[in-house]
Structures are given as C-alpha cells and as structure tokens.
PDB file of N, CA and C in Angstrom:
ATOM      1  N   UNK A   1       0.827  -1.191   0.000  1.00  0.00           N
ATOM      2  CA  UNK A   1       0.000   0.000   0.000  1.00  0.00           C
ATOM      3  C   UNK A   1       0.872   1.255   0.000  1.00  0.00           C
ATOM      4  N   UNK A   2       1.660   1.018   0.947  1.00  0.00           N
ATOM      5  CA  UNK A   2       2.556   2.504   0.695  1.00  0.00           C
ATOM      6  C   UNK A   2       4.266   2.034   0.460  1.00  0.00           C
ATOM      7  N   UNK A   3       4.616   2.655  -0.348  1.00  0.00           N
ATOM      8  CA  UNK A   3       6.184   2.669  -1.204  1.00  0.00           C
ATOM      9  C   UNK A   3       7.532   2.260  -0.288  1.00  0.00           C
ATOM     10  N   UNK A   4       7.731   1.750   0.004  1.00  0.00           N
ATOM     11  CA  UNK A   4       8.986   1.835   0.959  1.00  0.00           C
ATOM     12  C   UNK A   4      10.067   3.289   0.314  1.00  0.00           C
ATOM     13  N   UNK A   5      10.144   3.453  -0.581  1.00  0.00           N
ATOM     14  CA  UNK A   5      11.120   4.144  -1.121  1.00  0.00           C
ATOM     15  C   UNK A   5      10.277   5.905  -0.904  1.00  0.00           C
ATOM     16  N   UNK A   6       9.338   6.121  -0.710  1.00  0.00           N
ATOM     17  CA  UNK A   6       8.603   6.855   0.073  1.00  0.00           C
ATOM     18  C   UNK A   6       8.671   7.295   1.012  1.00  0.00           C
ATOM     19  N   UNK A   7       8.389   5.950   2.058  1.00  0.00           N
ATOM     20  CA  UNK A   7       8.432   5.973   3.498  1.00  0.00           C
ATOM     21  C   UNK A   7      10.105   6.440   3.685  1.00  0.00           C
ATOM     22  N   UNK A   8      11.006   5.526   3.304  1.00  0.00           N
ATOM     23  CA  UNK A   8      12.559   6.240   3.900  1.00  0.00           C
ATOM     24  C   UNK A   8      12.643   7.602   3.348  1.00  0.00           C
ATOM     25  N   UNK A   9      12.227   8.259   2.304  1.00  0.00           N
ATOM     26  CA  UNK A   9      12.369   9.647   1.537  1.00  0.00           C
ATOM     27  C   UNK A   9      11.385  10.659   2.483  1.00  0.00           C
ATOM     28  N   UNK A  10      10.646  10.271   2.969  1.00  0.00           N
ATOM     29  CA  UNK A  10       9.596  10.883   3.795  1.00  0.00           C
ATOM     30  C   UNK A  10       9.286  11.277   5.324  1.00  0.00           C
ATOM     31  N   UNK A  11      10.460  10.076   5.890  1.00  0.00           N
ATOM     32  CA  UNK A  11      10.047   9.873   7.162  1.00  0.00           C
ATOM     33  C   UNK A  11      10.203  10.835   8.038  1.00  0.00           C
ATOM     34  N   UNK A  12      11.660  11.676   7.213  1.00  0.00           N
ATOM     35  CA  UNK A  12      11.537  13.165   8.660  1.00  0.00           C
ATOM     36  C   UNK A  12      10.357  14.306   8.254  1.00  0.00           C
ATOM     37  N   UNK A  13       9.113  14.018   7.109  1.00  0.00           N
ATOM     38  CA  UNK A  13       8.559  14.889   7.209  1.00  0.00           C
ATOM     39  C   UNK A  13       7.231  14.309   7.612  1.00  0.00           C
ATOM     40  N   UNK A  14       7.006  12.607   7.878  1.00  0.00           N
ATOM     41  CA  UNK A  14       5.717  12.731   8.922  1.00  0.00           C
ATOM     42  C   UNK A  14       5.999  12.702   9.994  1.00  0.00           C
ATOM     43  N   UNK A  15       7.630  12.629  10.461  1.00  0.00           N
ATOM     44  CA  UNK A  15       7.671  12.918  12.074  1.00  0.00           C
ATOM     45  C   UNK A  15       7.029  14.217  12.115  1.00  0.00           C
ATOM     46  N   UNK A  16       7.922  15.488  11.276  1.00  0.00           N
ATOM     47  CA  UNK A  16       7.478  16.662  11.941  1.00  0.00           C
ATOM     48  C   UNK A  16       6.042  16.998  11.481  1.00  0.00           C
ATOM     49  N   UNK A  17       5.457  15.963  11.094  1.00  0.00           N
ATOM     50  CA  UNK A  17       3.906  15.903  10.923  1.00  0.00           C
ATOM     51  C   UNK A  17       2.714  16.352  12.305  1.00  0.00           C
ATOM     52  N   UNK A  18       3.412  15.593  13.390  1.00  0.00           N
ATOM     53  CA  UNK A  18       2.675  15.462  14.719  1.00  0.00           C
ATOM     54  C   UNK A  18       3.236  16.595  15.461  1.00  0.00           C
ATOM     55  N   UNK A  19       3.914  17.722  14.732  1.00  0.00           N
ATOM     56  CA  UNK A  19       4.708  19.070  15.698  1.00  0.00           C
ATOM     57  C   UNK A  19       3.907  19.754  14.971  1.00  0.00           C
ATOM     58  N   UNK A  20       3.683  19.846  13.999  1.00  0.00           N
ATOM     59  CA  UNK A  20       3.096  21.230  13.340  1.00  0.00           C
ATOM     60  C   UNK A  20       2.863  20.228  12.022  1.00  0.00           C
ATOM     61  N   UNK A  21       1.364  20.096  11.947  1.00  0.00           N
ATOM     62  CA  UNK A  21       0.743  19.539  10.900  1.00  0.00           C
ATOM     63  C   UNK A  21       0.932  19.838   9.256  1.00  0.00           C
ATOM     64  N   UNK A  22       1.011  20.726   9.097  1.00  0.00           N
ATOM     65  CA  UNK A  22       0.742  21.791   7.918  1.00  0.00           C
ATOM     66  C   UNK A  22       2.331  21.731   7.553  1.00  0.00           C
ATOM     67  N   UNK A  23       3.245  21.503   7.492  1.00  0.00           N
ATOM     68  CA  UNK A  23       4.571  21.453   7.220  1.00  0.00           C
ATOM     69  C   UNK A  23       4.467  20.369   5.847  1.00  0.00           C
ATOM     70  N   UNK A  24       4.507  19.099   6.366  1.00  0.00           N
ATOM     71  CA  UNK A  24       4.024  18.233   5.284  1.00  0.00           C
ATOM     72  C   UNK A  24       3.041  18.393   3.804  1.00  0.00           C
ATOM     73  N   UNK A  25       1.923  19.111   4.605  1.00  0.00           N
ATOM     74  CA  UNK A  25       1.101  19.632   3.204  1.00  0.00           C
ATOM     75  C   UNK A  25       1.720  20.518   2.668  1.00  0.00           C
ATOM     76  N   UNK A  26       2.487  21.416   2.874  1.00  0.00           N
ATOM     77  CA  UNK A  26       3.239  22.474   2.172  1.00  0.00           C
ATOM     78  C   UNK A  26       4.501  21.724   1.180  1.00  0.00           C
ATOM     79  N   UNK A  27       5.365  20.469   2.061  1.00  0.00           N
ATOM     80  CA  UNK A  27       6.863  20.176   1.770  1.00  0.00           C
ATOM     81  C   UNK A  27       6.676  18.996   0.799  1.00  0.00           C
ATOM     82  N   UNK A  28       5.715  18.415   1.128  1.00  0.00           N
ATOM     83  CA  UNK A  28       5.486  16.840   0.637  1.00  0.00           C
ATOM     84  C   UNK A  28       4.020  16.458   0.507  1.00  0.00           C
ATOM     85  N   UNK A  29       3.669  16.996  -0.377  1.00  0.00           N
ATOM     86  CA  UNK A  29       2.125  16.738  -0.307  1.00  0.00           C
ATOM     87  C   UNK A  29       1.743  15.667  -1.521  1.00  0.00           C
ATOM     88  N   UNK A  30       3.053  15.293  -2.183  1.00  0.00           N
ATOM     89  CA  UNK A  30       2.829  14.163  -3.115  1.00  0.00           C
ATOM     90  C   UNK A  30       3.213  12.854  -2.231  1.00  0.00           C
ATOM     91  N   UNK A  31       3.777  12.782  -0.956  1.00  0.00           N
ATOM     92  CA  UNK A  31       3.649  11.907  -0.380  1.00  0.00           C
ATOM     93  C   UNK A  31       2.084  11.016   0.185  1.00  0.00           C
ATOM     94  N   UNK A  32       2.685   9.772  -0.089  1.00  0.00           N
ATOM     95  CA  UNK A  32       1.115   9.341   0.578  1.00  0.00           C
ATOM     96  C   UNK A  32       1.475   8.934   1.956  1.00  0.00           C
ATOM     97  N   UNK A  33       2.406   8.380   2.503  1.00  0.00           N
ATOM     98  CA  UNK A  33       2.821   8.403   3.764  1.00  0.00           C
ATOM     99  C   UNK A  33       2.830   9.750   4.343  1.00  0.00           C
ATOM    100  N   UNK A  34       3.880  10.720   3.870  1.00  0.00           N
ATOM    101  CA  UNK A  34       3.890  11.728   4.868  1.00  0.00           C
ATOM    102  C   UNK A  34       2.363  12.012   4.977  1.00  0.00           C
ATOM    103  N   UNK A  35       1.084  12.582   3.902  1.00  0.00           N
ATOM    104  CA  UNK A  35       0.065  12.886   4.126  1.00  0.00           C
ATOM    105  C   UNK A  35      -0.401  11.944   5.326  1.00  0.00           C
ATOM    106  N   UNK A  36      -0.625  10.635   5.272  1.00  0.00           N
ATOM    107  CA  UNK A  36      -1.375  10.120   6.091  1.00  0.00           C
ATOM    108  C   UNK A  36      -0.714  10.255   7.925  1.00  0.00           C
ATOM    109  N   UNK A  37       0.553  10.966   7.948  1.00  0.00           N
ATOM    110  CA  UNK A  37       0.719  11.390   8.802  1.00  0.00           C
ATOM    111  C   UNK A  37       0.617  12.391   9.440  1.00  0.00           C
ATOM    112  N   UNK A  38       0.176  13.246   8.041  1.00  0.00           N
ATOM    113  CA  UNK A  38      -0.279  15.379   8.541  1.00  0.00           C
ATOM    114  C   UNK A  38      -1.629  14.560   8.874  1.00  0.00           C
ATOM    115  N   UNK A  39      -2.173  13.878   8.790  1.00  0.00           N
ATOM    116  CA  UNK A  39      -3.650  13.977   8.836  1.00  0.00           C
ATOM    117  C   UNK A  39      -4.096  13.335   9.831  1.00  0.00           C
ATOM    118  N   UNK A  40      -2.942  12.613  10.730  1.00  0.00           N
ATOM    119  CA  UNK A  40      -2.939  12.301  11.965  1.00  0.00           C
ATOM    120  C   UNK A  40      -2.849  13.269  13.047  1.00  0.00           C
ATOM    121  N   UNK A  41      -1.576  13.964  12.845  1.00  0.00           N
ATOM    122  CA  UNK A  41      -1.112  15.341  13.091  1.00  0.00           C
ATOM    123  C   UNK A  41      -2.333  16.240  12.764  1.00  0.00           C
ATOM    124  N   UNK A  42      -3.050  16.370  12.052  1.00  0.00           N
ATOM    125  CA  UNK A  42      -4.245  17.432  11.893  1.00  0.00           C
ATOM    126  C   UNK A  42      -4.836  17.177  13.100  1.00  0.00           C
ATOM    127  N   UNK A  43      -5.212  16.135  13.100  1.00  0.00           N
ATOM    128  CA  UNK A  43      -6.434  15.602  14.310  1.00  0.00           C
ATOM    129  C   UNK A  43      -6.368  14.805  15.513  1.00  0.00           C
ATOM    130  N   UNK A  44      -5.084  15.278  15.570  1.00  0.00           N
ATOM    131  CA  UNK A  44      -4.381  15.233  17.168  1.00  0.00           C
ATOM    132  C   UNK A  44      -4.473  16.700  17.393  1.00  0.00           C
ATOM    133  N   UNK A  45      -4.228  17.594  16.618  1.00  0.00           N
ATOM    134  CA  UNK A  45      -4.170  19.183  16.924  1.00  0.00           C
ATOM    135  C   UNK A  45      -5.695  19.915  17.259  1.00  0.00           C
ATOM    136  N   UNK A  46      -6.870  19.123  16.474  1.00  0.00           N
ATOM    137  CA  UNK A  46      -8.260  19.416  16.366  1.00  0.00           C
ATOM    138  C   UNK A  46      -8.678  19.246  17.975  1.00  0.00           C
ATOM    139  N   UNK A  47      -7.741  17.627  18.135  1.00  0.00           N
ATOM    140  CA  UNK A  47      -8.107  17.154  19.417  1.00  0.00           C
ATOM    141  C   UNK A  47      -8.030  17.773  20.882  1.00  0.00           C
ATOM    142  N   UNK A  48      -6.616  18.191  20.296  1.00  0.00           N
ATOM    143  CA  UNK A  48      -6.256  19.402  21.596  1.00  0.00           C
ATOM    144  C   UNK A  48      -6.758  20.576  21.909  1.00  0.00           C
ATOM    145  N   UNK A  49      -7.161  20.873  20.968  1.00  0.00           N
ATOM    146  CA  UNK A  49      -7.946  22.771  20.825  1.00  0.00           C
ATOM    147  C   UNK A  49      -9.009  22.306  21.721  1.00  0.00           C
ATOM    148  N   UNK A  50      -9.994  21.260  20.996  1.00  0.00           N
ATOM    149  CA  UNK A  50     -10.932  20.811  21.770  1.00  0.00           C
ATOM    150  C   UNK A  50     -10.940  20.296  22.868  1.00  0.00           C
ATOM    151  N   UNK A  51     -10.523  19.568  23.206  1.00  0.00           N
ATOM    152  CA  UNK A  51     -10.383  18.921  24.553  1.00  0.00           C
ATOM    153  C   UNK A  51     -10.073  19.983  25.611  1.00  0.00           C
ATOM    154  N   UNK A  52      -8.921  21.039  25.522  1.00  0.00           N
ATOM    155  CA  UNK A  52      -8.969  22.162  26.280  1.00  0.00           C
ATOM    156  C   UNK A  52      -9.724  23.576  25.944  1.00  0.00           C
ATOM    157  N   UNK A  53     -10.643  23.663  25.419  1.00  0.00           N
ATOM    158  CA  UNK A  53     -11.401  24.510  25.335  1.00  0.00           C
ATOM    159  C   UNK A  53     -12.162  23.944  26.149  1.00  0.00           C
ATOM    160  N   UNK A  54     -12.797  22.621  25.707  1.00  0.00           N
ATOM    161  CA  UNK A  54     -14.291  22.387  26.885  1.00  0.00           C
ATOM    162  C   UNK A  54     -13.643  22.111  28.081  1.00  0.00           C
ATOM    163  N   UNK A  55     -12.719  21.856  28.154  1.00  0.00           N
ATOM    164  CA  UNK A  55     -12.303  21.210  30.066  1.00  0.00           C
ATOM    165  C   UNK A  55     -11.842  22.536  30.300  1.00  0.00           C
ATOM    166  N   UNK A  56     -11.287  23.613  29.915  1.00  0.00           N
ATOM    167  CA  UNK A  56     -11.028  24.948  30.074  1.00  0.00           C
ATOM    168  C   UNK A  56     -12.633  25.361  30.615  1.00  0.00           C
ATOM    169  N   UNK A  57     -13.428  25.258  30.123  1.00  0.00           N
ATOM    170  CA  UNK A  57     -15.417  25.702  30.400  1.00  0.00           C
ATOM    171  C   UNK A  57     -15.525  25.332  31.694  1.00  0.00           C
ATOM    172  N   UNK A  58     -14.868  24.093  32.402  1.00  0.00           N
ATOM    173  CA  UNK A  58     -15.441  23.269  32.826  1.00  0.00           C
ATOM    174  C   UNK A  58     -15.017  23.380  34.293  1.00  0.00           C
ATOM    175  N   UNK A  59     -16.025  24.419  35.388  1.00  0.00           N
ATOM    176  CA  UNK A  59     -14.805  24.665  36.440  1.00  0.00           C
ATOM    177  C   UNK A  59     -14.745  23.275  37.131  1.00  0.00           C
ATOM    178  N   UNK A  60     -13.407  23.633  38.324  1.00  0.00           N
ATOM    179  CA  UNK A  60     -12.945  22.824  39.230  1.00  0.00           C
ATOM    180  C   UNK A  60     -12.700  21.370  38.183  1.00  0.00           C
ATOM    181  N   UNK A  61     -13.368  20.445  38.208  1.00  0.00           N
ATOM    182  CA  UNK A  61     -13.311  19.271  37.499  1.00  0.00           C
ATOM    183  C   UNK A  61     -12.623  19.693  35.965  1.00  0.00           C
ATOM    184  N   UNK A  62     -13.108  19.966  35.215  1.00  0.00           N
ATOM    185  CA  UNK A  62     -12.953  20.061  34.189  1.00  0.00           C
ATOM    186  C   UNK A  62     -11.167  21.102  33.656  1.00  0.00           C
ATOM    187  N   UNK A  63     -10.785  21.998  35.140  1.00  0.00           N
ATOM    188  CA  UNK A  63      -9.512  22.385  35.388  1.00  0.00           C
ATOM    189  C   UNK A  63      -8.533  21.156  36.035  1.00  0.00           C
ATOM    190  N   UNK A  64      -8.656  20.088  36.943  1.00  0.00           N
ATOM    191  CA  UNK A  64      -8.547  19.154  37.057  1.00  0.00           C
ATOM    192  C   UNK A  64      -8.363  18.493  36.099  1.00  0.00           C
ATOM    193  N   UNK A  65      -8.867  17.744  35.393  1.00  0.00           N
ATOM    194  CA  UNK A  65      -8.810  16.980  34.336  1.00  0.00           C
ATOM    195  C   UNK A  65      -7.718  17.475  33.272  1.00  0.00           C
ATOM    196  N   UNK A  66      -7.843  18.858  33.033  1.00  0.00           N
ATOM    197  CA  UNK A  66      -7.136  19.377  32.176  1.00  0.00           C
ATOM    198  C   UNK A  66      -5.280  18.774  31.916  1.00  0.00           C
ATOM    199  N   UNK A  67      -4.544  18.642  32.554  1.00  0.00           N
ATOM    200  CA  UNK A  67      -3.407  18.237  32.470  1.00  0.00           C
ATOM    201  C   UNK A  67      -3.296  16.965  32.020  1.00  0.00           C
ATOM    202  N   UNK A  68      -3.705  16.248  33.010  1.00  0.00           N
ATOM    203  CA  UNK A  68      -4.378  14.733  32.625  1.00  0.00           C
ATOM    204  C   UNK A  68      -4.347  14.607  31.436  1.00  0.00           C
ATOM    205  N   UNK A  69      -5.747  14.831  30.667  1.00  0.00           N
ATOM    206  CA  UNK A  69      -5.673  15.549  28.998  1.00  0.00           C
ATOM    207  C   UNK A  69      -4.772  15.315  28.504  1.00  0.00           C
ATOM    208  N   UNK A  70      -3.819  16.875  28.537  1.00  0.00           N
ATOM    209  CA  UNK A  70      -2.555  17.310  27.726  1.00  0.00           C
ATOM    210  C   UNK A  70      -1.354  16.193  28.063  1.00  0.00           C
ATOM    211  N   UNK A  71      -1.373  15.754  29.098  1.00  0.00           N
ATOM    212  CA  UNK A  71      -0.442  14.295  29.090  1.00  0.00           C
ATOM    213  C   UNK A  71      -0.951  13.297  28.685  1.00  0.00           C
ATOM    214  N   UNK A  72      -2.168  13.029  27.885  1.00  0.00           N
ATOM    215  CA  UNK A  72      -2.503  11.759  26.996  1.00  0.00           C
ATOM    216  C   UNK A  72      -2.513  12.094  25.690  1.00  0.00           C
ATOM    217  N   UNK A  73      -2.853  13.419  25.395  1.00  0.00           N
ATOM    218  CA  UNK A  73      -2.580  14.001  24.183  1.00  0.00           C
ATOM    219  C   UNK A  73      -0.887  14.048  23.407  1.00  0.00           C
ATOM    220  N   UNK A  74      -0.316  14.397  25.127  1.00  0.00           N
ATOM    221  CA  UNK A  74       1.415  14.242  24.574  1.00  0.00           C
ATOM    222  C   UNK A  74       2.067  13.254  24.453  1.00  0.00           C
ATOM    223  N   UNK A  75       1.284  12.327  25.241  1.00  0.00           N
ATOM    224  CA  UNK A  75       1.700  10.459  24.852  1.00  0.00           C
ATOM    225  C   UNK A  75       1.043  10.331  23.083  1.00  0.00           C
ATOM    226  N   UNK A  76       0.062  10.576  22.938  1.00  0.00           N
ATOM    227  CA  UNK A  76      -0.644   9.873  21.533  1.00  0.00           C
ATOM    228  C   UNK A  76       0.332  10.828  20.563  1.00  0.00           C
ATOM    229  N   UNK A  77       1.170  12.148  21.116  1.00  0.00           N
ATOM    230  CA  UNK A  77       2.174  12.530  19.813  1.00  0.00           C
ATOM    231  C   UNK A  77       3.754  11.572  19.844  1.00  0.00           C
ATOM    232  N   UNK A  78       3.662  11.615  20.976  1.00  0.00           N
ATOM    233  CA  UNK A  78       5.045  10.554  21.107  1.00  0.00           C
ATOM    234  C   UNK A  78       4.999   9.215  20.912  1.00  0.00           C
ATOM    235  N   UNK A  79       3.886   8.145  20.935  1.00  0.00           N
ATOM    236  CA  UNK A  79       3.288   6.824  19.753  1.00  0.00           C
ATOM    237  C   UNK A  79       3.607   7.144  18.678  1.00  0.00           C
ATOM    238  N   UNK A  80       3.093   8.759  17.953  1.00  0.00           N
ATOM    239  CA  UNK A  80       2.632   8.785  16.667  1.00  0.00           C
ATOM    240  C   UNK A  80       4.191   9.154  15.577  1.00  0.00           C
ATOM    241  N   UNK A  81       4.699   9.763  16.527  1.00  0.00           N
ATOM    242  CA  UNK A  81       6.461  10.323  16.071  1.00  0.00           C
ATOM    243  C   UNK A  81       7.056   9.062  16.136  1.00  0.00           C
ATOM    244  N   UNK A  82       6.778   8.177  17.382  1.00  0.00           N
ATOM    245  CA  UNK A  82       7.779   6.806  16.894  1.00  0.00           C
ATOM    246  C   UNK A  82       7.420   6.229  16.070  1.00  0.00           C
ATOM    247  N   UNK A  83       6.243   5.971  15.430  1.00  0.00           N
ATOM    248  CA  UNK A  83       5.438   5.391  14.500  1.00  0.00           C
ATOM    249  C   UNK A  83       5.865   5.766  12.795  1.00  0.00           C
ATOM    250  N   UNK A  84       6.304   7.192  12.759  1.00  0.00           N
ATOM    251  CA  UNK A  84       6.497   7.871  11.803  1.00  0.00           C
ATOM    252  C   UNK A  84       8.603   7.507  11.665  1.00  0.00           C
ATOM    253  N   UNK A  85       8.853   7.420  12.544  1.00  0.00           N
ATOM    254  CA  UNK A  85       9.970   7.034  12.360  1.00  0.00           C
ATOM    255  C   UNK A  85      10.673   5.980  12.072  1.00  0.00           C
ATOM    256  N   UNK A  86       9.774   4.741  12.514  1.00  0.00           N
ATOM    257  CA  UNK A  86       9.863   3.004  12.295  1.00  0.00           C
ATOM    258  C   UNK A  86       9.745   3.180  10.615  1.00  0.00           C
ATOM    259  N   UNK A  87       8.993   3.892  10.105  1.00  0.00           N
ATOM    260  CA  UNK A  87       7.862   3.360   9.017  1.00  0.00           C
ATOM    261  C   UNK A  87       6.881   2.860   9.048  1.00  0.00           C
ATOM    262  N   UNK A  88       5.998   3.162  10.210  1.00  0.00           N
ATOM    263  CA  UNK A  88       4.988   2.353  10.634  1.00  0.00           C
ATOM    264  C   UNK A  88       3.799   3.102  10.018  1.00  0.00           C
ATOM    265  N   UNK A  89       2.789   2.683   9.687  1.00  0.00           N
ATOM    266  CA  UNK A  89       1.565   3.203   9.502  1.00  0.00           C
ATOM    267  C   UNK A  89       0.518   2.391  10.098  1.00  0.00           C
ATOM    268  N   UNK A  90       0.336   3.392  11.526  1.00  0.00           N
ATOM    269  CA  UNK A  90      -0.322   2.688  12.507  1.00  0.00           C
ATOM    270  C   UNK A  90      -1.032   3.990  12.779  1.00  0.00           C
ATOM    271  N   UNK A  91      -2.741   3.588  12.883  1.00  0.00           N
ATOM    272  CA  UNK A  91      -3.290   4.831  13.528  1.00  0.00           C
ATOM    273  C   UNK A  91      -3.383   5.223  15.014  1.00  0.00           C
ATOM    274  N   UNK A  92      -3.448   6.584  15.409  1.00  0.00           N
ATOM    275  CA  UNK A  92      -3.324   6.887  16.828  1.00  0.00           C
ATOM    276  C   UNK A  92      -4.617   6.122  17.327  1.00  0.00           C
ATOM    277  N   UNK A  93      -4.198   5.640  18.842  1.00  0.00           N
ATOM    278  CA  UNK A  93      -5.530   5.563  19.635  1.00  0.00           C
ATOM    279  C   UNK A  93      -6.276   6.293  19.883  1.00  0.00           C
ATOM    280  N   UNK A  94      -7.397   5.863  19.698  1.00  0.00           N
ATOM    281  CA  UNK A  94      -8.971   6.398  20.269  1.00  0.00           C
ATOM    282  C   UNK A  94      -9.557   7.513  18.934  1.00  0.00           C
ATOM    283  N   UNK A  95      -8.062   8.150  18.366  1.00  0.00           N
ATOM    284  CA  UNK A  95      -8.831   9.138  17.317  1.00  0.00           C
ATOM    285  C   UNK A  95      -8.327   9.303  15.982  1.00  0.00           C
ATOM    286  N   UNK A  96      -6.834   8.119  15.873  1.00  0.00           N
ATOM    287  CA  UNK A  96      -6.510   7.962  14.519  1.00  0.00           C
ATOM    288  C   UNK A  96      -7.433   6.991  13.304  1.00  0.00           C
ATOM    289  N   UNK A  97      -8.944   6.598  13.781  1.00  0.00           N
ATOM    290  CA  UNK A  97      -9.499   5.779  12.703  1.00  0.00           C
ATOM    291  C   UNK A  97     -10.442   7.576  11.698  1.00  0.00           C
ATOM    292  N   UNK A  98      -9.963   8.618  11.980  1.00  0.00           N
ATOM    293  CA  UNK A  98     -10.484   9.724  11.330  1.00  0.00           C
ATOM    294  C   UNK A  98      -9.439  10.190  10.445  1.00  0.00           C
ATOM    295  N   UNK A  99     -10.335  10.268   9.178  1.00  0.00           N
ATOM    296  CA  UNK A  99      -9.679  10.904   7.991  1.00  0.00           C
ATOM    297  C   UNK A  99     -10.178  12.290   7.920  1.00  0.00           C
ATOM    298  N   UNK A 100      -9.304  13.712   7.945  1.00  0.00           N
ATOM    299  CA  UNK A 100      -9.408  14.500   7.935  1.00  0.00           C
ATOM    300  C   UNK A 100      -8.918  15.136   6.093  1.00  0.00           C
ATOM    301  N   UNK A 101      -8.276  14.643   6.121  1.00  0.00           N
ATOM    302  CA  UNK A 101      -7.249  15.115   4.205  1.00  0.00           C
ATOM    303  C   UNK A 101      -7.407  13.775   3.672  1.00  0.00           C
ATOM    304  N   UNK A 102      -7.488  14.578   2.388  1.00  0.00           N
ATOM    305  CA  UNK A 102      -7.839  13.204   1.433  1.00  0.00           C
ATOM    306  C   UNK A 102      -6.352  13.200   0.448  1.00  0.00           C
TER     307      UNK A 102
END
C-alpha cells in the first residue's frame, strides 16, 4: 500500500507531521505516507484545541482533568512520532481511525 522508497524519503517529514501539521502539506504533499501522517497530526491538533477549550469551560473538574488531557494528548504525539519514524503506519488511539485530508 505505501512505497517503501517513500516511506525512507519521507520519514523526517511525517515525524514533523505530529509538531506542526501543515509542514508536510506544504513540503510533501505528493507523499502518501507523509500525508497520512499530517492527517494524523491534523487531528491530534483538532483534538487538543478541543479537549482544552471544553475542560477549560469546565470549572474545578474540568480544570482538574485538564493536564491529565494534555499528558494523553502528549503520549498519543510521542506513539505517533515513533510510529512515523519506524515506518509504521499505525493509527493513533482512540482518534486515529479519522480521515481529515484526502
């Protein structure tokens, strides 16, 4: 499904996929690996806005929770960077079965 000769030509641009999404669509957007890694990276980033906006709403508990959060959010980028670095094309837990870019 995806090129090996790709994946090694590609791989430092779906790491920096999961730092700043939009790098890849700009550098390598004929990649099909790197893409499927901005688009992981997209919606790990969607995830975060969201997740701390509403637990940001959300007093006491929802300030609580908040870190919590951002340390499962910063684990699912550090899966997703080793993932991008193996050559792996593995989706993130809980929110990599979403296609955001086609």
């Amino acid at each position: 499904m995806y090129d090996s000769t790709d994946i090694q030509t590609n791989k430092g641009m779906a790491i920096v996929a999961y730092i700043l999404f939009f790098i890849p669509l700009l550098a390598a957007k004929e990649s099909k690996y790197a893409m499927y890694h901005a688009n992981q990276g997209l919606t790990l980033f969607l995830a975060t806005v969201i997740i701390n906006i509403l637990l940001g709403l959300i007093p006491f508990i929802g300030w609580l929770l908040l870190p919590l959060a951002n340390l499962a959010l910063c684990i699912l980028a550090i899966l997703g960077i080793v993932a991008a670095a193996q050559g792996q094309v593995k989706p993130l837990p809980l929110i990599g079965r979403y296609t955001l870019l086609k």
